[in-house]
N, C-alpha and C. Protein backbone atom coordinates (compact mmCIF):
# COMPACT_ATOMS: atom_id res chain seq x y z
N UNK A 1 -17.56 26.37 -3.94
CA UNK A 1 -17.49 24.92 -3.84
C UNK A 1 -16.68 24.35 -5.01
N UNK A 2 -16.93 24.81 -6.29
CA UNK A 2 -15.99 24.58 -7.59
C UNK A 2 -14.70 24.60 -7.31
N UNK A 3 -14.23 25.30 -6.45
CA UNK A 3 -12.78 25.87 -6.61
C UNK A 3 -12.42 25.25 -5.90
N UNK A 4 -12.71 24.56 -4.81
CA UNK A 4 -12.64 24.16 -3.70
C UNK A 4 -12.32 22.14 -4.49
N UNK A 5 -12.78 21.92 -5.12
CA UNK A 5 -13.20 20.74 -5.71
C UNK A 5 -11.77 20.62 -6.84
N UNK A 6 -11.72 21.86 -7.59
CA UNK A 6 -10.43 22.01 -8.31
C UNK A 6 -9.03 22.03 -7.96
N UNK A 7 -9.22 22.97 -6.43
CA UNK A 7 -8.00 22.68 -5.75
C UNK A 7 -7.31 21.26 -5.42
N UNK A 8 -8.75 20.37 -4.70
CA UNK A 8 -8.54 18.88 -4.41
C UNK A 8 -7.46 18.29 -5.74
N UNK A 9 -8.55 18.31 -6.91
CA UNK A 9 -7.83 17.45 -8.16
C UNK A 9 -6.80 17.78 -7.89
N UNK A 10 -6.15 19.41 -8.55
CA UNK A 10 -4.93 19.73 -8.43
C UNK A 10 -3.70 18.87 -7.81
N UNK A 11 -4.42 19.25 -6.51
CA UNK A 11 -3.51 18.30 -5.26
C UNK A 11 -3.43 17.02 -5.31
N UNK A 12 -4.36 16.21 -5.16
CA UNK A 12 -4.15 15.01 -5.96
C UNK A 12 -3.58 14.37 -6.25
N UNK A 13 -3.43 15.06 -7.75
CA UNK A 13 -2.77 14.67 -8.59
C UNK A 13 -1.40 14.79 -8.71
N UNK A 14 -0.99 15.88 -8.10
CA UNK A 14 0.35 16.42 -8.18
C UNK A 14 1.03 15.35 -6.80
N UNK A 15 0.34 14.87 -5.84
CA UNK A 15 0.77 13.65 -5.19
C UNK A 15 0.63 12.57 -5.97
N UNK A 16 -0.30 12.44 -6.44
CA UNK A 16 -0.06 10.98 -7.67
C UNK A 16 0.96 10.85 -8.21
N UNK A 17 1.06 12.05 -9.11
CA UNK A 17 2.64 12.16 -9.82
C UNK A 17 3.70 11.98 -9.10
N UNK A 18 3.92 12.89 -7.91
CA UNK A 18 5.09 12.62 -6.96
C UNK A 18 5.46 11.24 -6.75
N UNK A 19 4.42 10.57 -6.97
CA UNK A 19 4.56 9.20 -6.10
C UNK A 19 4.57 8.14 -7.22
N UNK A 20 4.13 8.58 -8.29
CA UNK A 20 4.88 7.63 -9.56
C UNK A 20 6.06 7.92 -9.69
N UNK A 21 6.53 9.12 -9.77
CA UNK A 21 8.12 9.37 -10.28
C UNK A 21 8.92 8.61 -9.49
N UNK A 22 8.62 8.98 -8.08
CA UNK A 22 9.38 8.44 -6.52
C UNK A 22 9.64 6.69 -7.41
N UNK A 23 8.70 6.36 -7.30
CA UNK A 23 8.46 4.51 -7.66
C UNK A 23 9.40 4.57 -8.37
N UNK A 24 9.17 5.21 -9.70
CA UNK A 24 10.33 4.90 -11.00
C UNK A 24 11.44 4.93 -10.66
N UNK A 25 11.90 5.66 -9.84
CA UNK A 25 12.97 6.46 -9.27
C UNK A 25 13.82 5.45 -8.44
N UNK A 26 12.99 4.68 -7.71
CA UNK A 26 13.33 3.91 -6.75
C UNK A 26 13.45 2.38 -7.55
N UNK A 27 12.85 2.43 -8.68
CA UNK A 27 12.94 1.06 -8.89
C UNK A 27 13.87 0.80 -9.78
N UNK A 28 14.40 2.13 -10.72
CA UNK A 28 15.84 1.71 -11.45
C UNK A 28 17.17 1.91 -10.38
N UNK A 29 16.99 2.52 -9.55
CA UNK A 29 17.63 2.20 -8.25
C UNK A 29 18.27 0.46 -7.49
N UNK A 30 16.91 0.02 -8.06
CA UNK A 30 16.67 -1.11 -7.03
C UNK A 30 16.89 -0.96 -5.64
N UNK A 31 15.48 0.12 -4.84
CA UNK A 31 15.71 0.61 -3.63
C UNK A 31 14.25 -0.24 -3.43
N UNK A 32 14.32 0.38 -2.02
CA UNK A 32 12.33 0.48 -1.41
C UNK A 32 11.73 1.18 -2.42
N UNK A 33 9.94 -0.11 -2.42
CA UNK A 33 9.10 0.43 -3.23
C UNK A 33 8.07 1.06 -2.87
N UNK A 34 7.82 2.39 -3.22
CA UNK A 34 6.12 2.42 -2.86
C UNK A 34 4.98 1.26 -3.04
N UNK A 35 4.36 0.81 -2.61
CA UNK A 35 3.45 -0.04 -3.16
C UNK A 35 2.27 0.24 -3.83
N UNK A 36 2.08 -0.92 -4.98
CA UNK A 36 0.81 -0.27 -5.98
C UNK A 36 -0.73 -0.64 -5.37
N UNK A 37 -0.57 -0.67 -4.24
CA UNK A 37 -1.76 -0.10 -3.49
C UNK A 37 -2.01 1.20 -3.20
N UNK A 38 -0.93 1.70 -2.77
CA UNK A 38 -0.66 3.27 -2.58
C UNK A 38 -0.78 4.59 -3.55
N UNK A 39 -0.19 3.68 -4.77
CA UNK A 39 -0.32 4.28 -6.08
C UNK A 39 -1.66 4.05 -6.29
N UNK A 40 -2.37 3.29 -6.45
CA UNK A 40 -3.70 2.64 -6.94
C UNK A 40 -4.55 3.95 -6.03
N UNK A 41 -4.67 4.13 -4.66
CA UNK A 41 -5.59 4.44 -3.51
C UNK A 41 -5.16 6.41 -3.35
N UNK A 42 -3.41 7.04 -4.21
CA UNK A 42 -3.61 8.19 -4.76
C UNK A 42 -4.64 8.56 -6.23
N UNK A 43 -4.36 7.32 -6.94
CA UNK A 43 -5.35 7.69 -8.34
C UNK A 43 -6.90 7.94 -8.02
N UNK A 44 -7.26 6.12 -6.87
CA UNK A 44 -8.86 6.61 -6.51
C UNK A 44 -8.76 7.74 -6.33
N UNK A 45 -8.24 7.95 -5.33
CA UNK A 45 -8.38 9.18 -4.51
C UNK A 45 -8.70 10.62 -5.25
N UNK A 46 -8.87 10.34 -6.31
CA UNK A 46 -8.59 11.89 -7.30
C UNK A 46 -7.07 12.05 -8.24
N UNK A 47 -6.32 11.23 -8.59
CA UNK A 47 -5.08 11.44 -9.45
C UNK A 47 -5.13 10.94 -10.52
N UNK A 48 -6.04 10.29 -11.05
CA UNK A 48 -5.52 9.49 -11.90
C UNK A 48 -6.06 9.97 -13.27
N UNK A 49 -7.15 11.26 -13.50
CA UNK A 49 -7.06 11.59 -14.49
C UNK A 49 -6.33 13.11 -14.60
N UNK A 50 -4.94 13.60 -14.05
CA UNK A 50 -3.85 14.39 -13.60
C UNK A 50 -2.93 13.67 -13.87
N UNK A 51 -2.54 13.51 -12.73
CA UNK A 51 -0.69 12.91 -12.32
C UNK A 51 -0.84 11.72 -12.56
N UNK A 52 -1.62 11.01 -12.57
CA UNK A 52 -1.71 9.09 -12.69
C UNK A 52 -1.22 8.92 -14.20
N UNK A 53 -1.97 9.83 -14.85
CA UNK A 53 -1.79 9.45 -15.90
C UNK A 53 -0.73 9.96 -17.04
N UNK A 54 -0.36 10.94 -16.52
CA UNK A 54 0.73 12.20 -17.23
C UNK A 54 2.00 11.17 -16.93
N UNK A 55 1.94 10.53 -15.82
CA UNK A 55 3.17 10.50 -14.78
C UNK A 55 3.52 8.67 -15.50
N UNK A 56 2.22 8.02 -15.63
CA UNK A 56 2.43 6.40 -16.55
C UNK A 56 3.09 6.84 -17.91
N UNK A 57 2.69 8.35 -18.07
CA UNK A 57 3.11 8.28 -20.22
C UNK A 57 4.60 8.66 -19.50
N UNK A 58 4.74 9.29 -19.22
CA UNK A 58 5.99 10.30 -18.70
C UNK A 58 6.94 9.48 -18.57
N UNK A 59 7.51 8.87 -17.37
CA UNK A 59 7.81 8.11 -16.76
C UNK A 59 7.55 6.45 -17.40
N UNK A 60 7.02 6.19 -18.16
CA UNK A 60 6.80 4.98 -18.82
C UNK A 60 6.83 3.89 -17.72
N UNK A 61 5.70 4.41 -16.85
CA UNK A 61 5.75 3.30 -15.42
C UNK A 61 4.89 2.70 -14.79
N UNK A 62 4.77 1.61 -14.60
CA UNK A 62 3.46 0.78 -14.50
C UNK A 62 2.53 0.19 -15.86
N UNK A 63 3.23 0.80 -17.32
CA UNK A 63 2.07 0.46 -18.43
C UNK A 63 1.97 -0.93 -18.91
N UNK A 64 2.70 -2.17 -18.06
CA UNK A 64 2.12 -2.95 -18.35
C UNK A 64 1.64 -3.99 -17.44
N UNK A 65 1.29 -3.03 -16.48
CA UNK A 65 0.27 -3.80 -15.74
C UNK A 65 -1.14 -3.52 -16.07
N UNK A 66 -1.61 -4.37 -15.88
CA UNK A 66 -3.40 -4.41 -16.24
C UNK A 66 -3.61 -3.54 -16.04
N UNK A 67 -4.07 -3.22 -14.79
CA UNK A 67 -4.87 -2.70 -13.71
C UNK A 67 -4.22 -1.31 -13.61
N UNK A 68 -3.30 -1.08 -14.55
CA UNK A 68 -2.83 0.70 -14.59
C UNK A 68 -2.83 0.78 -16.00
N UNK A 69 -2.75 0.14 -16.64
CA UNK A 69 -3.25 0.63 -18.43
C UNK A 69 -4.64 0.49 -18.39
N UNK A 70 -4.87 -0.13 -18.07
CA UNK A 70 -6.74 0.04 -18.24
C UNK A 70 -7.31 0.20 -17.42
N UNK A 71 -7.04 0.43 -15.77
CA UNK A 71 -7.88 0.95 -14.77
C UNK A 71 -7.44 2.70 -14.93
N UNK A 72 -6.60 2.83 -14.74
CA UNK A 72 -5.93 4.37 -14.43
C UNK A 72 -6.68 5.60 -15.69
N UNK A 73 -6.80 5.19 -16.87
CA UNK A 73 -7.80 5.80 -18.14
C UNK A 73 -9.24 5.75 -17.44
N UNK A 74 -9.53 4.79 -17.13
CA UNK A 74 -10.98 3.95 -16.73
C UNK A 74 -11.45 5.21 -15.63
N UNK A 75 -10.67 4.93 -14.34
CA UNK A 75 -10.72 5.82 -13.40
C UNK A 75 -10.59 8.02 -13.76
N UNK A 76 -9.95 8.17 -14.77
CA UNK A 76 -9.52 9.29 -15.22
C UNK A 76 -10.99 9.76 -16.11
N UNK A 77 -11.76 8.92 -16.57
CA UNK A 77 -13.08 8.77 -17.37
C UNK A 77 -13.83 9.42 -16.39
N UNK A 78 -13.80 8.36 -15.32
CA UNK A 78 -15.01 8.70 -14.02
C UNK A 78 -14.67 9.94 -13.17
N UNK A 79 -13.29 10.19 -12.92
CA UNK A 79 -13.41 11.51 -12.83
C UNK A 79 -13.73 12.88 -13.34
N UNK A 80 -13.64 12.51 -14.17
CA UNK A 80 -13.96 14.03 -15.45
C UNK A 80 -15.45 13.94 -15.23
N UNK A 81 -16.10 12.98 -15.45
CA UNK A 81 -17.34 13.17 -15.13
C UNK A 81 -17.83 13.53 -14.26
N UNK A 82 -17.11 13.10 -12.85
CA UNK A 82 -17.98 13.43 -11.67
C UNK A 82 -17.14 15.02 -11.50
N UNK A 83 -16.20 15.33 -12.11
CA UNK A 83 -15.71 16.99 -11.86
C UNK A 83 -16.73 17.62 -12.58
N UNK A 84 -17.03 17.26 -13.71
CA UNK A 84 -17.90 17.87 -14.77
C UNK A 84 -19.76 17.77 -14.50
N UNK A 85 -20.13 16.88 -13.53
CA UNK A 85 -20.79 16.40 -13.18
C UNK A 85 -21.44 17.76 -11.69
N UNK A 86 -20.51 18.12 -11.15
CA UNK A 86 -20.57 18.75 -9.90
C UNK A 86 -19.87 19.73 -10.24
């Protein structure tokens, strides 16, 4: 069941990331955006203490929005716990 739970994060996250870079990618472009619902609903989802957050320092993207400097840590908190937790 552990491994199974580790794989998830993994995955995740490594879509979280994909999908921050994509954004960055697209937005010094000035192309189509992913939307930060999408981004927001990969982090719930399990990314955001992985790729959510590797991918905001990395990429220097999204850090000054609220709700991804201080939700995306926030959320990355509650995951460790509930990985560490189960």
């Amino acid at each position: 069941m552990k491994e199974m739970i580790v794989i998830y994060f993994i995955s995740i996250s490594a879509i979280c990331f994909a999908l921050m870079g994509i954004d960055k990618s697209r937005a010094k472009r000035k192309k189509w955006r992913i939307s930060e619902k999408a981004l927001l609903m990969s982090a719930i989802l399990g990314g955001a203490c992985g790729g959510g957050l590797i991918a905001m320092v990395l990429f220097r993207h999204k850090t000054k929005h609220a709700i991804f400097a201080l939700g995306l840590p926030l959320l990355a908190i509650a995951q460790i716990c509930f990985f560490f937790y189960f």
